[in-house]
Protein backbone atom coordinates (compact mmCIF):
# COMPACT_ATOMS: atom_id res chain seq x y z
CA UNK A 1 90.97 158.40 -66.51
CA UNK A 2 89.69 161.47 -69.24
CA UNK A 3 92.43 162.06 -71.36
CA UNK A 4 93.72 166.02 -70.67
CA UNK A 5 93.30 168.17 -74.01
CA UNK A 6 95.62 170.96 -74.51
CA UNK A 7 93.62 174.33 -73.32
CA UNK A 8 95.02 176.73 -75.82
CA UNK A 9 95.20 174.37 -79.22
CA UNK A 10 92.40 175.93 -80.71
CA UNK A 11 94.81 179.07 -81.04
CA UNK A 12 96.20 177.17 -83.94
CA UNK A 13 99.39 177.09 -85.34
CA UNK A 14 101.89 178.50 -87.81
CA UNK A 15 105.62 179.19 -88.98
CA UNK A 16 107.47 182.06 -86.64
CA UNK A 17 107.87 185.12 -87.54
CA UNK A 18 111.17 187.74 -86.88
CA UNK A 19 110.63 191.42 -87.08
CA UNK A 20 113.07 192.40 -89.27
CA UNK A 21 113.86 196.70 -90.32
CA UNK A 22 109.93 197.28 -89.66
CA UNK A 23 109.25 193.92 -91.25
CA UNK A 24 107.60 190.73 -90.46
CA UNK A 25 109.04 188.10 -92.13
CA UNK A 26 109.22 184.21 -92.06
CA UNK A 27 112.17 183.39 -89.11
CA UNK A 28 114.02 180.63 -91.05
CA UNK A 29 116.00 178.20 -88.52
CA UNK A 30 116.62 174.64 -90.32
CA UNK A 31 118.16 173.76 -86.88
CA UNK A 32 114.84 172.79 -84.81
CA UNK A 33 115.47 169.05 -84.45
CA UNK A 34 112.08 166.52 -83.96
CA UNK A 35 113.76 163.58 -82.46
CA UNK A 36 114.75 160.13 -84.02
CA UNK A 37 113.19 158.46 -87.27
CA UNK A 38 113.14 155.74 -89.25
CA UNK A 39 117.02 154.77 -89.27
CA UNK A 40 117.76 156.69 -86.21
CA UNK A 41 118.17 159.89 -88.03
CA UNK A 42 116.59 163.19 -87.01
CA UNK A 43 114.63 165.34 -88.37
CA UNK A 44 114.06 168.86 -88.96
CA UNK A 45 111.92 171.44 -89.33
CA UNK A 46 112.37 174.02 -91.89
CA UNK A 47 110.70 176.55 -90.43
CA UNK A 48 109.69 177.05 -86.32
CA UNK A 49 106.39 176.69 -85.48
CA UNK A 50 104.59 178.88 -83.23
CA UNK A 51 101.44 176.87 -80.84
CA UNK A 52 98.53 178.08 -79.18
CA UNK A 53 99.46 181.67 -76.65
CA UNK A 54 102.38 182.33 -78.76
CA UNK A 55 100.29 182.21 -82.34
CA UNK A 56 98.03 184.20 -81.04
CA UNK A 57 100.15 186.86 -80.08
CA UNK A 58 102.44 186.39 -83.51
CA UNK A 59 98.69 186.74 -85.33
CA UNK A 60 97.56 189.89 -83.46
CA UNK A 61 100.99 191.61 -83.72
CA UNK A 62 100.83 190.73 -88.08
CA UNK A 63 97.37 191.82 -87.74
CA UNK A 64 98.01 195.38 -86.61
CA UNK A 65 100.93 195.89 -88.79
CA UNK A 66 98.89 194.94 -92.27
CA UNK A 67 96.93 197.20 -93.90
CA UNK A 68 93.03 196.19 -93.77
CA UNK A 69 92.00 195.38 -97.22
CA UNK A 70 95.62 194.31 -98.32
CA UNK A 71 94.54 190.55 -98.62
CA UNK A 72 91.30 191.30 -100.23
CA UNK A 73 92.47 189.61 -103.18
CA UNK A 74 93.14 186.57 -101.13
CA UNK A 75 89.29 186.19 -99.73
CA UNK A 76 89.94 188.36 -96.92
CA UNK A 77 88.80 191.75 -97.62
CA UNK A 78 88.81 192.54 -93.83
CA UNK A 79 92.05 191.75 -92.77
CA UNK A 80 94.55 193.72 -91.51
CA UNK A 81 94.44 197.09 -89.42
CA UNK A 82 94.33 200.86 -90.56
CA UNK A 83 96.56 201.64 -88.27
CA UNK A 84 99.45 201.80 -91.60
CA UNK A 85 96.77 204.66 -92.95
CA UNK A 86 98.88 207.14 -89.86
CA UNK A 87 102.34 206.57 -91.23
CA UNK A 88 103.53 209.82 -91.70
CA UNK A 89 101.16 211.81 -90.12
CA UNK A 90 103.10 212.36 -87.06
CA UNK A 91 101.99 212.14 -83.22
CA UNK A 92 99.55 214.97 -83.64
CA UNK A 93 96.32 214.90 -81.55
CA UNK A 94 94.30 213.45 -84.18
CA UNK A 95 96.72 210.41 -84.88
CA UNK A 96 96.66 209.80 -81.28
CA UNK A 97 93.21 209.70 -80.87
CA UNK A 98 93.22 207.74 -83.87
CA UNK A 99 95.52 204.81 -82.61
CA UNK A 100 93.48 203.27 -79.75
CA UNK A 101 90.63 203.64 -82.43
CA UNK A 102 92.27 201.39 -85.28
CA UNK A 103 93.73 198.94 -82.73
CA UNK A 104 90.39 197.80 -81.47
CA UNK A 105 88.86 197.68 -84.69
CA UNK A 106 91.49 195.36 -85.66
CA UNK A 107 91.26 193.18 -82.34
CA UNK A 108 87.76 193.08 -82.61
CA UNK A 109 87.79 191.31 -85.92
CA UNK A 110 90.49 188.49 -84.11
CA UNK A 111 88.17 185.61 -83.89
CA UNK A 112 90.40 184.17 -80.96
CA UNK A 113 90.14 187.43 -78.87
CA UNK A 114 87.22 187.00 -76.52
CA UNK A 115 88.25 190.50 -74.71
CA UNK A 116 90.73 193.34 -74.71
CA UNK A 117 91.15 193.75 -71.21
CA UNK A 118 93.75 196.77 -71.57
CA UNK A 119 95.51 198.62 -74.34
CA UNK A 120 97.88 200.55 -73.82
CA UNK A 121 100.09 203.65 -76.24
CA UNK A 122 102.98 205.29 -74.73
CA UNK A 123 106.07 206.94 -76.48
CA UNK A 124 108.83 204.62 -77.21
CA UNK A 125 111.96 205.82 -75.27
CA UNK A 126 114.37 208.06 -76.99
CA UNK A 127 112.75 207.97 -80.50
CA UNK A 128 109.68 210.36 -81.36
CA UNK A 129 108.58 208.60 -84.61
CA UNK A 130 107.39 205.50 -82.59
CA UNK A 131 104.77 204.35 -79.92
CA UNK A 132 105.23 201.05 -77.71
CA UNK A 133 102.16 199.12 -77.74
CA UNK A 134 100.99 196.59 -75.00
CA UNK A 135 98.19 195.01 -74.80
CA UNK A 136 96.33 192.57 -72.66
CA UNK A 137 93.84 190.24 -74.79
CA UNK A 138 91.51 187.12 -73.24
CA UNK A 139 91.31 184.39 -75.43
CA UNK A 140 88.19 182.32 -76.13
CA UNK A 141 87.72 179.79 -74.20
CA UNK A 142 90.37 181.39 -71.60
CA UNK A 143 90.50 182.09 -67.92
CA UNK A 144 93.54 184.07 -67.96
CA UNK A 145 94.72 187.14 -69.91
CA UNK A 146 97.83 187.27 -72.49
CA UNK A 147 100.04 190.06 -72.27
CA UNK A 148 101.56 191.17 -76.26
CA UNK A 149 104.15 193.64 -76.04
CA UNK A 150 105.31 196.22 -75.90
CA UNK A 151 106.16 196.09 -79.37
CA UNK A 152 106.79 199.57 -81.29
CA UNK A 153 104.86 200.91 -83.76
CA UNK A 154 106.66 203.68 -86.46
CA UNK A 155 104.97 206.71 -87.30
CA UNK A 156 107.78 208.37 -89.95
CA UNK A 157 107.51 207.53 -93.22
């Protein structure tokens, strides 16, 4: 009997992040127990992981938010999104046609994105200094999309 591999672990793996006042940051919950060991005590994580669909999305979502070239000095000059550069500049036309621009630049340079099969900007209810993104991504080696979103993007300064 072939042994079943997982179809999304090549989406990798890492610690959870929170969005906290505009900010990603590290989600720190000590409480994420592993089960029994050696003595019958359990262990813990110190941070949450995030697998597969959910890194992905975590990844795309820190992708867009980080200014390309701000981890140059870490080997990865390309990195990152300019979508940070239209902070501030309001939700003018040029912004706006802008937005979609920056977001698939970024996406396209997501190894793990196959496709962007829809992208969508839309005003984020009752606040005019923010969009709601959603978008709808294939991964490689996928037969079926993943949704990310909405999640809001600021505009003020």
């Amino acid at each position: 009997m072939p042994v079943q591999q997982n179809p999304v672990a090549h989406l990798l793996r890492d610690i959870a992040l929170q969005a906290v006042h505009r900010e990603l940051r590290a989600h720190y919950r000590p409480s994420e127990a592993l089960g029994a060991g050696p003595g019958g005590h359990g262990r813990q994580w110190d941070f949450v992981l995030r697998d597969g669909l959910d890194n992905l999305a975590q990844a795309v979502i820190a992708r867009v938010l980080t200014p390309r070239g701000e981890l140059a000095a870490l080997g990865h000059p390309d990195y990152g999104s300019r979508v940070p550069e239209l902070i501030g500049a309001g939700n003018t036309q040029q912004p706006r046609a802008l937005r979609p621009l920056h977001l698939l630049a970024a996406l396209a340079r997501e190894p793990r994105i196959a496709e962007v099969k829809a992208l969508d900007i839309g005003p984020a209810v009752g606040r005019r200094d923010s969009v709601q993104v959603r978008l709808e991504v294939l991964p490689v080696q996928a037969s079926a999309t993943l949704v990310i979103g909405p999640f809001t993007l600021d505009l003020g300064p």
